[in-house]
Each structure stands twice: as C-alpha cells, then as structure tokens.
Protein backbone atom coordinates (compact mmCIF):
# COMPACT_ATOMS: atom_id res chain seq x y z
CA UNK A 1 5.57 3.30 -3.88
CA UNK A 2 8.09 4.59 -6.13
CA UNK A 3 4.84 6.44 -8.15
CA UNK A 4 3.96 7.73 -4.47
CA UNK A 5 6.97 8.95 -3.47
CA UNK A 6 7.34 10.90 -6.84
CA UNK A 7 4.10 12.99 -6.64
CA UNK A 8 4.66 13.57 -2.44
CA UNK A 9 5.55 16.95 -3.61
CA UNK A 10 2.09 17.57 -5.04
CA UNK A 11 0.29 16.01 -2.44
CA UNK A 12 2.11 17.46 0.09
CA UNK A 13 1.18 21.37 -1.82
CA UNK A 14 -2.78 19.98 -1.78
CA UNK A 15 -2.74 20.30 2.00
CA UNK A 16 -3.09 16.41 2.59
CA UNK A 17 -0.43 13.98 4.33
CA UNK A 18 0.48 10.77 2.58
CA UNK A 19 0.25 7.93 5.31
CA UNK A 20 1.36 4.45 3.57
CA UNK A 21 -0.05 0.87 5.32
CA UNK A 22 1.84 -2.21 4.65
CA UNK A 23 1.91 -5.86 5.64
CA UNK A 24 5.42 -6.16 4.89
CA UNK A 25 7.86 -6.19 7.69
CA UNK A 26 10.99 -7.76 5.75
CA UNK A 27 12.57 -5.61 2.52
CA UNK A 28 11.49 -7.61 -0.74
CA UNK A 29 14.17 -9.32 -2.84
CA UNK A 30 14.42 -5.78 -5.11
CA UNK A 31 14.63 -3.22 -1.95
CA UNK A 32 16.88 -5.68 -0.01
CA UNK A 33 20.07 -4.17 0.65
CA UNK A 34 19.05 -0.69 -1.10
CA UNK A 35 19.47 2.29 0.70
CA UNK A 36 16.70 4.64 0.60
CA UNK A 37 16.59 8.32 0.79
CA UNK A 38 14.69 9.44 4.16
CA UNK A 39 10.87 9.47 3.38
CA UNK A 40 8.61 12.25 3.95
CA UNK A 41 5.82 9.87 4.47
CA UNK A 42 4.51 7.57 7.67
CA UNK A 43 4.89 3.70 6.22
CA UNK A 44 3.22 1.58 8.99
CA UNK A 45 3.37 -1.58 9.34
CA UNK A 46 -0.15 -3.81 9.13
CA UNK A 47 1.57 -6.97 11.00
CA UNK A 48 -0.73 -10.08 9.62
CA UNK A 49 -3.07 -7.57 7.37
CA UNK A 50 -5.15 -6.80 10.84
CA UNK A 51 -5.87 -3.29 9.98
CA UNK A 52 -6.46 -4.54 5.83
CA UNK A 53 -8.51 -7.45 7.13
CA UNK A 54 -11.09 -4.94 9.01
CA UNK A 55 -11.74 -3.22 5.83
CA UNK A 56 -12.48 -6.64 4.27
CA UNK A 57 -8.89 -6.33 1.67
CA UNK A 58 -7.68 -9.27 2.71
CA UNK A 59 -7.20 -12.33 0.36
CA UNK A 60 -5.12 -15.78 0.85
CA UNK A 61 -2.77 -16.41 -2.40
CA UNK A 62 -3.96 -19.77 -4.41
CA UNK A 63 -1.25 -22.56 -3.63
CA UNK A 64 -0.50 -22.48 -7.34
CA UNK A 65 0.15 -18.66 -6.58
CA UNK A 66 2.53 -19.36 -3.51
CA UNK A 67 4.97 -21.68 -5.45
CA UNK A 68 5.29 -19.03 -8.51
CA UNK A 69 5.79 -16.38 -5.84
CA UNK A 70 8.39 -19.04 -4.23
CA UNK A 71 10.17 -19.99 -7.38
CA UNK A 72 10.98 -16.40 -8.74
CA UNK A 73 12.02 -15.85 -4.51
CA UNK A 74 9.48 -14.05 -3.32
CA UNK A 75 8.64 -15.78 0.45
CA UNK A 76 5.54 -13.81 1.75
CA UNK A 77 5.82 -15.66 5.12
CA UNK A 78 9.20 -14.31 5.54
CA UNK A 79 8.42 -10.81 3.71
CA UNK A 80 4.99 -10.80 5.96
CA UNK A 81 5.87 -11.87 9.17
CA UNK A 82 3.43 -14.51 9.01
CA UNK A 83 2.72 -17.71 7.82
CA UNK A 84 -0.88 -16.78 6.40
CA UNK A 85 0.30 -15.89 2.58
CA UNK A 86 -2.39 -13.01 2.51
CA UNK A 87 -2.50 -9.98 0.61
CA UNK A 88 -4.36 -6.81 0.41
CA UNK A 89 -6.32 -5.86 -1.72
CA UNK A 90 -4.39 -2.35 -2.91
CA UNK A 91 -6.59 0.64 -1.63
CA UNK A 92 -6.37 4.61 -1.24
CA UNK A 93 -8.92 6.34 1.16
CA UNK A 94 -8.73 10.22 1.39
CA UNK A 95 -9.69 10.94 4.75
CA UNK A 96 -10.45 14.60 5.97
CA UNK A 97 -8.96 16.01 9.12
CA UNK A 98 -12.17 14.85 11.38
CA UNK A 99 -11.59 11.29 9.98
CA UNK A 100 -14.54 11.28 7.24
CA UNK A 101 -13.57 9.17 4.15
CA UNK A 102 -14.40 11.77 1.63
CA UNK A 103 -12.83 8.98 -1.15
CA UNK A 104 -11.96 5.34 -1.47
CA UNK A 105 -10.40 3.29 -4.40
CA UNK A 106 -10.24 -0.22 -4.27
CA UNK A 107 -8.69 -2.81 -6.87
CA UNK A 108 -9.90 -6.21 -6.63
CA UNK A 109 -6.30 -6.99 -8.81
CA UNK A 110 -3.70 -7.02 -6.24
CA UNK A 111 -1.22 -5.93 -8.95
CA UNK A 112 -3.05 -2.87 -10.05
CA UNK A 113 -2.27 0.48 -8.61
CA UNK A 114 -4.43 3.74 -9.23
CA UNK A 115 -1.82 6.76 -10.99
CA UNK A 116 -1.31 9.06 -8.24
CA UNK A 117 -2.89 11.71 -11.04
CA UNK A 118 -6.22 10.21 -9.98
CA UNK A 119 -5.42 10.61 -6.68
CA UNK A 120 -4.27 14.24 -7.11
CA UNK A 121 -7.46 14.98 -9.28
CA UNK A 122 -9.41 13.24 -5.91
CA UNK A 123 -7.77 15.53 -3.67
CA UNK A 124 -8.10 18.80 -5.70
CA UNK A 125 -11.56 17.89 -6.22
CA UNK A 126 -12.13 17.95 -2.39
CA UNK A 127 -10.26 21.22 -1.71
CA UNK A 128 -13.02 23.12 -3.92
C-alpha cells in the first residue's frame, strides 16, 4: 500500500481514482498502533473475501502456512474477521467510468505486487 499511496499523486494527475479492496478488518502486527496520515483513497473492506471470491482470487492458506503465519504473529482469523484463513490473490483492474475493465493484473503469488509504474504505464496507455 505504501507503493500505492506514494504514486496517488500520479494517478490521481492521469484522471483515474485509486479505490483499494481488502479482507482485512483488524490493523496487522506492523500498522497496529501507527497513526496514519488521512488517505486520499477509498480502502473497503471485502469482509470474508466475498467480493475477491466472485472474481475467483480466493485461496485457503496450507496448514503448514497458518502455523508460520501464527508463529511470527500474524492471526488471519483475527486480522480477517473470519475463521476461513483465505487470501486473495493480489489484483489491479482499471475500470473506465461506464464500468468496462479496460485492464486486469493478476498474481497467482500472493506476495507479489505489480510496481505502480506498470500501473501508471496501464493508465497512460488508456488515456491515448
């Protein structure tokens, strides 16, 4: 998010509106107790991946998975909301204004985000 939250300016100057969907309703262990600075961007939160599961993101953590994420205190159930230790797949769509996905990047690696540069270059791309 961090990443995100740098290059708002920029996507904010291409005309579009950055619109962030999460699963988590609990800070994680890092963000807990951190004050942020107001956002300039809608986070919304995907209680129990509903919205994520629709576009077919949705994957349950191995149990091996679970008791890493447990041991260095990361509790998904808590951090989730639920007790279904899901994630989402991490996505970007760039929708147009009639609600047309014009562009959509999926990673199969939950721990791999696209550079928001690609997602700039997507976005100039459709303003041509």
């Amino acid at each position: 998010m961090a990443a995100l939250q740098q290059a708002l300016p920029e996507i904010t100057a291409a005309g579009a509106t950055l619109v962030v969907l999460s699963p988590q309703v609990a800070p994680s262990p890092r963000e807990a107790g951190v004050q942020h600075p107001d956002q300039a961007y809608e986070l919304l939160i995907d209680r129990g991946n509903e919205v994520a599961r629709r576009f077919r993101l949705v994957f349950p953590l191995p149990d091996a998975l679970r008791e890493i994420y447990r041991k260095i205190g990361i509790d998904l159930e808590v951090a989730n909301g639920d007790a279904s230790w899901t994630l989402p797949m991490p996505a970007r769509y760039l929708v147009d204004r009639q609600g047309v996905v014009r562009a959509a990047d999926v990673h199969p690696d939950y721990t791999r985000r696209t550079e928001p540069a690609a997602t700039l270059a997507a976005l100039r791309a459709l303003a041509r």
